[in-house]
N, C-alpha and C. Protein backbone atom coordinates (compact mmCIF):
# COMPACT_ATOMS: atom_id res chain seq x y z
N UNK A 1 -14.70 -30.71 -50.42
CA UNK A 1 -14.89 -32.15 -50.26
C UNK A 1 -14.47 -32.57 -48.86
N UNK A 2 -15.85 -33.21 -48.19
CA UNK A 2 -15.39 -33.69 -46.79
C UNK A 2 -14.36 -35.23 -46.67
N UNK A 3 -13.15 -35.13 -46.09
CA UNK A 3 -12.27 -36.95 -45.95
C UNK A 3 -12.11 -37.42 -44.60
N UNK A 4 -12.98 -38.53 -44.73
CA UNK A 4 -12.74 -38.85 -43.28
C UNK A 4 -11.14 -39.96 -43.30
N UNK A 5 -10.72 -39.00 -41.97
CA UNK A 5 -9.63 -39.61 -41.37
C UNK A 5 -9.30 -39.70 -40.23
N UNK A 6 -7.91 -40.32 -39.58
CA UNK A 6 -8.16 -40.51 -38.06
C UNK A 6 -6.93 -38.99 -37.90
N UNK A 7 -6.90 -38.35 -36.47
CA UNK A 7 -6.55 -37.59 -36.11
C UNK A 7 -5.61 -37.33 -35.95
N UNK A 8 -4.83 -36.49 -35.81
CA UNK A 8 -3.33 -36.33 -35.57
C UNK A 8 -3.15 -35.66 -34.55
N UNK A 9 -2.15 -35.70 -33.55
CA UNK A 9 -1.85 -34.78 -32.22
C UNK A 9 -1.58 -33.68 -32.10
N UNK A 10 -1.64 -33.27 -33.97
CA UNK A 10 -1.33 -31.57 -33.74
C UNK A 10 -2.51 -31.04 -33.78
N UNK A 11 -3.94 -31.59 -33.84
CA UNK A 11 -5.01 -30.84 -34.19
C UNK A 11 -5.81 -30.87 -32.58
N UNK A 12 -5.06 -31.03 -31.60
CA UNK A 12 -5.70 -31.29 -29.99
C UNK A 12 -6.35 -29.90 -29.87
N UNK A 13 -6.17 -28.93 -30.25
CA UNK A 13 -6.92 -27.48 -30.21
C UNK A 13 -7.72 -27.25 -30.82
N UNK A 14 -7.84 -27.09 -32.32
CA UNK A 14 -8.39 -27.40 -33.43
C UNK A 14 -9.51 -27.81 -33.08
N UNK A 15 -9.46 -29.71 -32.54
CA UNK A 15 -10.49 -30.47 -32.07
C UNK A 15 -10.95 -29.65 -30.97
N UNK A 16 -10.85 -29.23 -30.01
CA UNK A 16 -11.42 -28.72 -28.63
C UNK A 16 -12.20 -27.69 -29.01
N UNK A 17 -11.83 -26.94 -30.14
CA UNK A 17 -12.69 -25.71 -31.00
C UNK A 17 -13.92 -25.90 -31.77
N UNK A 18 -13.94 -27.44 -31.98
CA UNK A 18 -14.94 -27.80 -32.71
C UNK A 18 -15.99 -28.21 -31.70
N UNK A 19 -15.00 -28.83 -30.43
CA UNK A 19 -15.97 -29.81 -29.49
C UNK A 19 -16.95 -28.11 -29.12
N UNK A 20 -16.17 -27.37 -28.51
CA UNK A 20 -16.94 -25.91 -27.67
C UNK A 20 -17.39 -25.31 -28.51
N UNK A 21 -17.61 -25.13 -29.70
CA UNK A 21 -18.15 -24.62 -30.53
C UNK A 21 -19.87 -25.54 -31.10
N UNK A 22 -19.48 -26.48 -30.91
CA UNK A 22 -20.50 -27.33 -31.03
C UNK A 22 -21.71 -27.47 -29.58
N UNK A 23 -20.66 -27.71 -28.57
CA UNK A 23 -21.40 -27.57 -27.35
C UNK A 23 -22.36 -26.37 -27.26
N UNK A 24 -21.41 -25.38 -27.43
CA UNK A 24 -22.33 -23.85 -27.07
C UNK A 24 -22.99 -23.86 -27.90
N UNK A 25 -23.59 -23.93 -29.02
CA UNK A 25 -24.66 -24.04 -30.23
C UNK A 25 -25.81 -25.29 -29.52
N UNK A 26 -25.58 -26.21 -29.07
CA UNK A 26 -26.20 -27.43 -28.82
C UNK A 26 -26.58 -27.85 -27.44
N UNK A 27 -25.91 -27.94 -26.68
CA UNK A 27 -25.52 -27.69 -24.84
C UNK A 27 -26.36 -26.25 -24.31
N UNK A 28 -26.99 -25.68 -24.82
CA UNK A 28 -27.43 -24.53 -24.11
C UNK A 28 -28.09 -24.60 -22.68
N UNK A 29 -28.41 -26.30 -22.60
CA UNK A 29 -28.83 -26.13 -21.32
C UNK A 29 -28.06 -26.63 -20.39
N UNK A 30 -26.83 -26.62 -20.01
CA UNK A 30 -25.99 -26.68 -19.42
C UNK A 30 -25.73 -25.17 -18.49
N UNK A 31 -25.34 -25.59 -17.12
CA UNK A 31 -24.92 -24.57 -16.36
C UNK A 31 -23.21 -23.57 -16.89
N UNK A 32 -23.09 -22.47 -16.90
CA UNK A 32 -21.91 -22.11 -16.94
C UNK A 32 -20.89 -22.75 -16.35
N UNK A 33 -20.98 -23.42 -15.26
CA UNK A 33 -19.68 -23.81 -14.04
C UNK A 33 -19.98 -25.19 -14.94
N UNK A 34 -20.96 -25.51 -15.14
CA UNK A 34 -20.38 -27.10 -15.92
C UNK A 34 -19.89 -27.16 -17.31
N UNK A 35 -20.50 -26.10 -17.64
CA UNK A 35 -19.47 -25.69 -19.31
C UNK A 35 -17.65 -25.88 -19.11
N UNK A 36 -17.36 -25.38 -18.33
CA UNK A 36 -16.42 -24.94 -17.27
C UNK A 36 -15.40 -26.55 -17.25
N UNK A 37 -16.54 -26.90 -16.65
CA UNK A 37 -15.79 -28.61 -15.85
C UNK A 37 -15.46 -29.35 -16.78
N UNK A 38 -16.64 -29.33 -17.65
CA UNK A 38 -16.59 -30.24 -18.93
C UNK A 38 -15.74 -29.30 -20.02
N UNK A 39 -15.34 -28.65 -20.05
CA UNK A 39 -14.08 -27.86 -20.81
C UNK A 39 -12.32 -28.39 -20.40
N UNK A 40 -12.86 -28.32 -19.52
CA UNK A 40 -12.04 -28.86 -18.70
C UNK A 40 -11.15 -30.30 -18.79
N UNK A 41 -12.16 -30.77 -18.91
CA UNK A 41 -12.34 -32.36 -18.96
C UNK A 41 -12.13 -32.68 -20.23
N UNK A 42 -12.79 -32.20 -20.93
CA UNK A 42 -12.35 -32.09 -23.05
C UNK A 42 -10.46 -31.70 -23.35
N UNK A 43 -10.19 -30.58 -22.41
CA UNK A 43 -8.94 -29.93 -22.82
C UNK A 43 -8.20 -31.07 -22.70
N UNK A 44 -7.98 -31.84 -21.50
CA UNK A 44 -7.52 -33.42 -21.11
C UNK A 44 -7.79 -34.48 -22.04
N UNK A 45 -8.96 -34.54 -22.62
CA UNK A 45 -9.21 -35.76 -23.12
C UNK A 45 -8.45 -35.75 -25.05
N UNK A 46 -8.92 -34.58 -25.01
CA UNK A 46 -8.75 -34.35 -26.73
C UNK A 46 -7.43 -35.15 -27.27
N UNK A 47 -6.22 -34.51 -26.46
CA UNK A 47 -4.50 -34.54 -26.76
C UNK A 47 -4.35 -35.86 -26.97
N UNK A 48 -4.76 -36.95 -26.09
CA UNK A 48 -4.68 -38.15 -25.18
C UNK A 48 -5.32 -39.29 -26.25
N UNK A 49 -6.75 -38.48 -26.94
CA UNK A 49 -7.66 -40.01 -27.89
C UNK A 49 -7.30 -39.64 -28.98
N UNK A 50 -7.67 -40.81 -30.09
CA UNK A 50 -7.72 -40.77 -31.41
C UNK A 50 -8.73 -40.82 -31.65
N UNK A 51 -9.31 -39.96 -32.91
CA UNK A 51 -10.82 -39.58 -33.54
C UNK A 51 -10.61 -40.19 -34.68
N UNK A 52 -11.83 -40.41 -35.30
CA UNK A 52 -12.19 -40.02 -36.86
C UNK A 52 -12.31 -38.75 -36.98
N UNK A 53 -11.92 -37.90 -38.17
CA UNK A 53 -12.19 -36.64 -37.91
C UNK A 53 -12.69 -36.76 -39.74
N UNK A 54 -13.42 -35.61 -39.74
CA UNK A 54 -13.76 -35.21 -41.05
C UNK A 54 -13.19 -33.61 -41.37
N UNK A 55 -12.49 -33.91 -42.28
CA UNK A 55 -11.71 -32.94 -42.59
C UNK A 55 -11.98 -32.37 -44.20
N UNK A 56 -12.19 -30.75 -44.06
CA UNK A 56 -11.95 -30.05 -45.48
C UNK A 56 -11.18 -29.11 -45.60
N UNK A 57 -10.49 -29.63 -47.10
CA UNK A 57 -8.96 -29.03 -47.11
C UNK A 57 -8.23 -28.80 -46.32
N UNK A 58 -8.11 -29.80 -45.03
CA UNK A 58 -6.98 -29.70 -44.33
C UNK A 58 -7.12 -29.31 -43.20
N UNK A 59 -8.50 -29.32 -42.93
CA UNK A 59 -9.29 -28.05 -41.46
C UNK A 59 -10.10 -29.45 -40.77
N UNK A 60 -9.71 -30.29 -39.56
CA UNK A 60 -11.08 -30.57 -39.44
C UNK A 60 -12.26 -29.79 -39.08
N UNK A 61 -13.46 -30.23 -39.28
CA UNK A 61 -14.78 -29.74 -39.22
C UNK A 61 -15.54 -30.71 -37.62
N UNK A 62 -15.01 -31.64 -37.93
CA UNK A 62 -16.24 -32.60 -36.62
C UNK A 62 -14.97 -33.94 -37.08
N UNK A 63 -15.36 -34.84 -35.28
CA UNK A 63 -14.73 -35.58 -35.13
C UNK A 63 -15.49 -36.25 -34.11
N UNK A 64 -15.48 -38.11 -34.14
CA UNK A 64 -15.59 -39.13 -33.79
C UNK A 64 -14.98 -39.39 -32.86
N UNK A 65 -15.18 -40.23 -31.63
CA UNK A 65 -14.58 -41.13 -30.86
C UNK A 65 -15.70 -42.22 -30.96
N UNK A 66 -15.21 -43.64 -30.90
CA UNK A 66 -15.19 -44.83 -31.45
C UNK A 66 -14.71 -45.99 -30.13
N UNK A 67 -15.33 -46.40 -29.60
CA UNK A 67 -14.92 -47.33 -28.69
C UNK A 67 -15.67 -48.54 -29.11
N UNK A 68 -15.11 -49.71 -29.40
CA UNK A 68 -15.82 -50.87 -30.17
C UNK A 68 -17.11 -50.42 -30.60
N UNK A 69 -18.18 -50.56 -30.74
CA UNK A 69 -19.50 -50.39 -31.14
C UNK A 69 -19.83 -49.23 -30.75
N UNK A 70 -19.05 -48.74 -29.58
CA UNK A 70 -20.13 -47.19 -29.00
C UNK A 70 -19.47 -46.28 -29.49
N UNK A 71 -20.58 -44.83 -29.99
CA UNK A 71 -19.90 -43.79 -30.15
C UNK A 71 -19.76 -43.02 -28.92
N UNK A 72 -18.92 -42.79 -28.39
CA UNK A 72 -17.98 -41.81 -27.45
C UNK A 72 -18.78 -40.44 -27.14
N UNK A 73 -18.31 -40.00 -29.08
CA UNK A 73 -18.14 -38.67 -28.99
C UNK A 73 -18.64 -38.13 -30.76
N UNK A 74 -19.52 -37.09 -30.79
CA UNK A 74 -19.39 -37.11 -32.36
C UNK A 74 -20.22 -35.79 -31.64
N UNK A 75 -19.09 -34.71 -32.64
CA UNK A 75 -19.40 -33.06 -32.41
C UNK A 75 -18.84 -32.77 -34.03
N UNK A 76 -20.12 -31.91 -34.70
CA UNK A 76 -19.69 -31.19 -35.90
C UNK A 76 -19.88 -30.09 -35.70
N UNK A 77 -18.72 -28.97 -36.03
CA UNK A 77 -18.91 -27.58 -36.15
C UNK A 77 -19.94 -27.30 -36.47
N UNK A 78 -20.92 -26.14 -35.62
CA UNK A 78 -22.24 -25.99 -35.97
C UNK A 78 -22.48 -25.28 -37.48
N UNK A 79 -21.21 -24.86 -37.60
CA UNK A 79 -21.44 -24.35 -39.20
C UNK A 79 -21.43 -25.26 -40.09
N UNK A 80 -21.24 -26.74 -39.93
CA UNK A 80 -21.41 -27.52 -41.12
C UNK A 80 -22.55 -28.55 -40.73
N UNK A 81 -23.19 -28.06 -39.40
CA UNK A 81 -24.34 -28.84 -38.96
C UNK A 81 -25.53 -29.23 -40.28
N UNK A 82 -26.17 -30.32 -40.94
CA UNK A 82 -27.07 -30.94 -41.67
C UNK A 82 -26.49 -30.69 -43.18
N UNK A 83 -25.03 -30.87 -43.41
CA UNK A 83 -24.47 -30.96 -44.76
C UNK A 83 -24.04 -32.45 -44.76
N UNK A 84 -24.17 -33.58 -44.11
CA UNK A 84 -24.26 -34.67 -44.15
C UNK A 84 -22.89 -35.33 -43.62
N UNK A 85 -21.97 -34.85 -42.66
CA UNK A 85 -20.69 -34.93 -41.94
C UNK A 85 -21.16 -35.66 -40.82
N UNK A 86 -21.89 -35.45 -40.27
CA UNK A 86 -22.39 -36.82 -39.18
C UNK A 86 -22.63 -37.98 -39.48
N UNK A 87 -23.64 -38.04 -40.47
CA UNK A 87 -23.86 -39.19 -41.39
C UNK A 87 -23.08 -39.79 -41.93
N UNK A 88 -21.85 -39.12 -42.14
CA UNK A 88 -20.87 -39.86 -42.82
C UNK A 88 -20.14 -40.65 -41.68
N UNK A 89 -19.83 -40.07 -40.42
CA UNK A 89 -18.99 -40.51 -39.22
C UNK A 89 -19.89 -41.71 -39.07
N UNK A 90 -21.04 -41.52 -38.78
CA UNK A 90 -22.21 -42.79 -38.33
C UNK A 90 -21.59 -43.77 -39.54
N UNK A 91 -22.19 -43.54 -40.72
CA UNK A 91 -21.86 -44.97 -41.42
C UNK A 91 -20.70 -45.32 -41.54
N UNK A 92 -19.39 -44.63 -41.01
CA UNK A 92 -18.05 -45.20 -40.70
C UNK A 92 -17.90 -46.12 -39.84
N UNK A 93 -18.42 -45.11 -38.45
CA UNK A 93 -18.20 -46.37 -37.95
C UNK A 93 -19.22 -47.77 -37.92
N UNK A 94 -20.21 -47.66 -38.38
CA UNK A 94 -21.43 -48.87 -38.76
C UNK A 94 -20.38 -49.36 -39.60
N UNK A 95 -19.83 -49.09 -40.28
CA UNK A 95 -18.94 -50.21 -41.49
C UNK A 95 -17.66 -50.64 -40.89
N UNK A 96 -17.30 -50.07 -39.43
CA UNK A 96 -15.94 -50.88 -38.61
C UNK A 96 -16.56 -51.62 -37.55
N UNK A 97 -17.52 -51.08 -37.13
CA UNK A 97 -18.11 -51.94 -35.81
C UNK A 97 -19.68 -52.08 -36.16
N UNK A 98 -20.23 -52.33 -36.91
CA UNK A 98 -21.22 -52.91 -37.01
C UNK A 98 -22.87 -52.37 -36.24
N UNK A 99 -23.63 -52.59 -35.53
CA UNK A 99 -24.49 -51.46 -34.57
C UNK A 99 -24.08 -51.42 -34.03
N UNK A 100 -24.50 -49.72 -33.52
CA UNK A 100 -23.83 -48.80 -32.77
C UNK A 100 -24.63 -48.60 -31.94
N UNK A 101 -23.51 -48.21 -30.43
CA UNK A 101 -24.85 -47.56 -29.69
C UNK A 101 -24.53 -46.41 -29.00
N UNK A 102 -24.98 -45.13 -28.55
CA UNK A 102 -24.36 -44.08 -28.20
C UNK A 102 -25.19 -43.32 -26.97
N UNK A 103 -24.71 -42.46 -26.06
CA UNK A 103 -25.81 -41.66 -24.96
C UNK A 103 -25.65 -40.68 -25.70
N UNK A 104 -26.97 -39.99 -25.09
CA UNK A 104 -27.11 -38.17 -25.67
C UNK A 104 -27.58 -37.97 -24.49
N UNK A 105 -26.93 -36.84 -24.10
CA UNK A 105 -28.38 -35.58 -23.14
C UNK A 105 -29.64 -35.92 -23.82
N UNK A 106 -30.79 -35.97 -22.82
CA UNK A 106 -31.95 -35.92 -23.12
C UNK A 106 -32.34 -34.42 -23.59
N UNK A 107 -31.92 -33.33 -23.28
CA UNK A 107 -31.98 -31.91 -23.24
C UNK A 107 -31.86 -31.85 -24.95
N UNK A 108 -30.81 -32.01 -25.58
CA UNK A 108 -29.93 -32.23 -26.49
C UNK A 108 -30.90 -32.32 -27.69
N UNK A 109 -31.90 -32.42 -27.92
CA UNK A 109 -33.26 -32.43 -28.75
C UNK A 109 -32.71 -32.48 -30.69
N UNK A 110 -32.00 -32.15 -30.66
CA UNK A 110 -31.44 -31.79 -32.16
C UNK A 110 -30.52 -33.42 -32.47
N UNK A 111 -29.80 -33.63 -31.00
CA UNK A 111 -28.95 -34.95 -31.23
C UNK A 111 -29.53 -36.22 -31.51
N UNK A 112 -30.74 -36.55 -30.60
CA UNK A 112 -31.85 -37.27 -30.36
C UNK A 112 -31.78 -37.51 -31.67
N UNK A 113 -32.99 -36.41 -32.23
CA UNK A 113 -33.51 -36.52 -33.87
C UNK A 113 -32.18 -36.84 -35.08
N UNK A 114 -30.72 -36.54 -34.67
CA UNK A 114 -29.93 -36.39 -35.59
C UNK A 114 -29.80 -38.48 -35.39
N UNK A 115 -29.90 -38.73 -34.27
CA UNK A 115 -29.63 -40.59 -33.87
C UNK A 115 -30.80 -40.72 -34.39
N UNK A 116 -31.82 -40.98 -34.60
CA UNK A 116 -33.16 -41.29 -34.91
C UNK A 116 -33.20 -41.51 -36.34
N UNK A 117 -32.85 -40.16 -36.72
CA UNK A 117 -32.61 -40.68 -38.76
C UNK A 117 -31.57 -41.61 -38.40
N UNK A 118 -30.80 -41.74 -37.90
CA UNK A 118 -29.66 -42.85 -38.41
C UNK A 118 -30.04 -44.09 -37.65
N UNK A 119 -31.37 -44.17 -37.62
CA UNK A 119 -31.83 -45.64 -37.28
C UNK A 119 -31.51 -46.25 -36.08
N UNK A 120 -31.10 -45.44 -34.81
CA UNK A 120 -31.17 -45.39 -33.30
C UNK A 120 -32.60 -45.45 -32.64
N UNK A 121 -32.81 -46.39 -31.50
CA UNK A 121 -33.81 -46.28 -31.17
C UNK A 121 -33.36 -46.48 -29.63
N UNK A 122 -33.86 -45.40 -28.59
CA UNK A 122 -33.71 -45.88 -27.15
C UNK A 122 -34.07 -47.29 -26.59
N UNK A 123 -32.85 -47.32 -25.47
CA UNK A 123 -32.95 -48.60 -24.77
C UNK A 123 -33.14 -48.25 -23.76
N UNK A 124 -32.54 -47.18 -23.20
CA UNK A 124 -32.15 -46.77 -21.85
C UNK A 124 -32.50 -45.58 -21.44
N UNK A 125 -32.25 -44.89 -20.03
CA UNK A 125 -32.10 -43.86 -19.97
C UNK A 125 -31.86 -43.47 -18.52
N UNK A 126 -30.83 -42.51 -17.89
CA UNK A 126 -30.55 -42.36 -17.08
C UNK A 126 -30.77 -41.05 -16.37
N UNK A 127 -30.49 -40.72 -15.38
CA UNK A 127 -31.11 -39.68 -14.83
C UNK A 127 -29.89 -38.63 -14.76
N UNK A 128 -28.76 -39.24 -14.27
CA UNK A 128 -27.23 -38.15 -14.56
C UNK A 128 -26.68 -38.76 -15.84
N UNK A 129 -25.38 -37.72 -15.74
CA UNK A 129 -24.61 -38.04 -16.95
C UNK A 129 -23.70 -39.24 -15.95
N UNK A 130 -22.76 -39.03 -17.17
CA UNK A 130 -21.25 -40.01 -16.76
C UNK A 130 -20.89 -38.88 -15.54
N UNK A 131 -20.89 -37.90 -15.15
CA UNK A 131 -20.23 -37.57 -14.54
C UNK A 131 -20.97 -37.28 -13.26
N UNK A 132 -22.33 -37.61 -13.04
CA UNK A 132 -22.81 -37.20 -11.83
C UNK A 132 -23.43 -36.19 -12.21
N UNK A 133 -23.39 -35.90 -13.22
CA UNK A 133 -24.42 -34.01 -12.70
C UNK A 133 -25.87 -34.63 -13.46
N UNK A 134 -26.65 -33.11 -12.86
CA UNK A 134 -28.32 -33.88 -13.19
C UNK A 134 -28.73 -33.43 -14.90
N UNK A 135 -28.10 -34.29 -16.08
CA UNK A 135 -28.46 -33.99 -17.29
C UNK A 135 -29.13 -35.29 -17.60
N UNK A 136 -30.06 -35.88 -17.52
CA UNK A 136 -30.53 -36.76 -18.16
C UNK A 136 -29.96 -37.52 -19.19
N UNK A 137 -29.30 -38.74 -19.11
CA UNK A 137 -28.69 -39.05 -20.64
C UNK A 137 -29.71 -40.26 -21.43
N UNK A 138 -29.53 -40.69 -22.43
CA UNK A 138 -30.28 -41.50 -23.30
C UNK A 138 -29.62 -42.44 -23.60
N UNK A 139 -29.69 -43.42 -23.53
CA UNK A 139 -28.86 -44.90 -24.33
C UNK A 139 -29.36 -45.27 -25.52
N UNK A 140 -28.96 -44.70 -26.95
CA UNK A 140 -29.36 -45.44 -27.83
C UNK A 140 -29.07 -46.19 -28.40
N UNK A 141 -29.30 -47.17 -29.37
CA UNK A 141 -28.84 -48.30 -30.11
C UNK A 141 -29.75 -48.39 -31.34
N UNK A 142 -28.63 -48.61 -32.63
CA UNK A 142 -29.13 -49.59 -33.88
C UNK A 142 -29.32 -50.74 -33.84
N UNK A 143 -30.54 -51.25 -34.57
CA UNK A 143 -30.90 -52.34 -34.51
C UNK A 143 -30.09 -53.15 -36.15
């Protein structure tokens, strides 16, 4: 049984295992040296935020970041990828903040379609990420 809850500071590894584990399954088109940066950048961020996390028996599986309406961040272990743990994070936070709106890599083709069932439709779209490098990102939003 999946429970969503918010995170605790002992699971900052845990979480980073899920984020790179998810990435490398999903991210394939990412350069090595930016796997790298953005590892990097995750190892920092993880300790520091609070998630929703979805947790079984005591393990999280995938975890949320939540900034008023936008999702942040939402990575599920690719082993529990289409058992309905995203869906559950999505209508969490739709039931604390109301529509949502989130970027994806355009590359990211699986994420796209995973925002799309959940009733996301592009607004935007940019040519780098947040960080400057050349990944195409997507702005989506519920209506």
């Amino acid at each position: 049984m999946t429970v969503l809850r918010m995170s605790r500071p002992d699971e900052a590894g845990r979480l980073f295992d899920v984020w790179l584990r998810a990435v490398t399954a999903t991210h394939t088109f990412l350069a090595a040296e930016d796997l790298d940066y953005f590892s990097d950048q995750v190892r920092a961020y993880v300790p520091t935020a609070t998630f929703w996390v979805a947790d079984e028996g005591g393990t999280p599986v995938a975890f949320m970041a939540l900034e008023g309406a936008n999702v942040d961040a939402l990575f599920v272990d690719p082993d529990r990828h289409g058992l309905g743990i995203g869906r559950a994070l999505i209508e969490k936070a739709r039931e604390i903040a109301g529509p949502l709106t989130v970027d994806v890599n355009e590359q990211n083709v699986g994420a796209g379609d995973f925002y799309r069932r959940m009733g996301f439709e592009q607004v935007g779209r940019f040519e780098l990420d947040d960080y400057g490098k050349p990944y195409p990102t997507l702005r989506l939003a519920q209506r």
